[in-house]
Protein backbone atom coordinates (compact mmCIF):
# COMPACT_ATOMS: atom_id res chain seq x y z
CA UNK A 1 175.19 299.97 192.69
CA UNK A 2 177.44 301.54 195.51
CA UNK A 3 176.14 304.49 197.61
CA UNK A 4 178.95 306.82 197.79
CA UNK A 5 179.43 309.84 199.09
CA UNK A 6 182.44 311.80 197.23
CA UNK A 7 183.30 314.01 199.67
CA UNK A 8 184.13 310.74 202.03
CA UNK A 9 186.49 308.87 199.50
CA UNK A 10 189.71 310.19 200.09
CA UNK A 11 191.93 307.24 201.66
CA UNK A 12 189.02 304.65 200.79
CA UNK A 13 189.81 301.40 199.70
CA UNK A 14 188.82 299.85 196.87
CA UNK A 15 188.63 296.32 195.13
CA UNK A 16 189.39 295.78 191.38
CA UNK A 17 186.08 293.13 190.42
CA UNK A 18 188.12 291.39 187.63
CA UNK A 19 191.77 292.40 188.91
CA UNK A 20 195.14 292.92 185.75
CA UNK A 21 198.47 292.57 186.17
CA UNK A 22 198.13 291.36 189.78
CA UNK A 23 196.06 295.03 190.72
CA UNK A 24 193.53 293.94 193.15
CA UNK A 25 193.76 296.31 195.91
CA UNK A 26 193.45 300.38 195.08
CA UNK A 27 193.74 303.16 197.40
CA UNK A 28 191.90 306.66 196.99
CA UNK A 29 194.70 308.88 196.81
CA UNK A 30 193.72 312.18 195.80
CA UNK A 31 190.27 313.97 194.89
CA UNK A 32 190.24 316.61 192.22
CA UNK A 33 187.59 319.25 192.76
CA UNK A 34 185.70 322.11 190.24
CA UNK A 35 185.71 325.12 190.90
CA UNK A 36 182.60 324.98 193.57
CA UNK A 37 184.33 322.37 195.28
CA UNK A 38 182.64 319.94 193.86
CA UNK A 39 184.28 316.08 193.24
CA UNK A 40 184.71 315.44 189.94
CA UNK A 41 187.81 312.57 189.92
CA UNK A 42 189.79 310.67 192.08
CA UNK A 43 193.10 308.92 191.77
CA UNK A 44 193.50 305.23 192.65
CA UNK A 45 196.96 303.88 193.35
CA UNK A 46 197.15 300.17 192.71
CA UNK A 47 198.93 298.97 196.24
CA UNK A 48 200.71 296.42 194.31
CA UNK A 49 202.77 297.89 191.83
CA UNK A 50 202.04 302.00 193.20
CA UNK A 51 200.44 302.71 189.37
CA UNK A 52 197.97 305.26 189.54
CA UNK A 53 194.96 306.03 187.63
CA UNK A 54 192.56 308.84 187.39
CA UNK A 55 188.82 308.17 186.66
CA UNK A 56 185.26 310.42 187.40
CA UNK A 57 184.46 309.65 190.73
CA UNK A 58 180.93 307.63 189.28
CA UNK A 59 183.01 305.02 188.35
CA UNK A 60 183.15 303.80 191.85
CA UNK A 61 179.60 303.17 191.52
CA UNK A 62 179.67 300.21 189.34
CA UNK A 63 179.24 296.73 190.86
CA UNK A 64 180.79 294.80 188.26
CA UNK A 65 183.88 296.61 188.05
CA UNK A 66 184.90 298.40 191.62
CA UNK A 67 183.37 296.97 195.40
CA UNK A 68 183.69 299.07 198.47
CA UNK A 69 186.79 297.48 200.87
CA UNK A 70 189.36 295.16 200.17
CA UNK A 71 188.31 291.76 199.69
């Protein structure tokens, strides 16, 4: 499991464990935050083909489908 600290993601990059449609590489584009300020989600931005995709910030945290860096 990845430590992660959400306040720290923003521009972090990120490696699709079983990659589609040729999306390996992801970029932390934007963090969306409650109303404390709080992270809740992040976009990634595939830096292939520019799709984005908005998931809870946990997500990150599993092994088997995200790792920390591009690899």
């Amino acid at each position: 499991m990845n430590a992660i600290n959400p306040d720290k993601l923003h521009h972090s990059k990120w490696t699709a464990a079983r990659p589609r449609n040729k999306e390996k590489h992801f970029l932390v584009t934007t963090l969306e935050r409650d109303e404390e300020e709080n992270v809740v989600a992040v976009t990634l931005e595939a830096v292939y083909t520019n799709r984005e995709t908005t998931l809870p910030w946990q997500a990150l945290k599993d092994d088997d489908t995200w790792l920390m860096g591009w690899r």
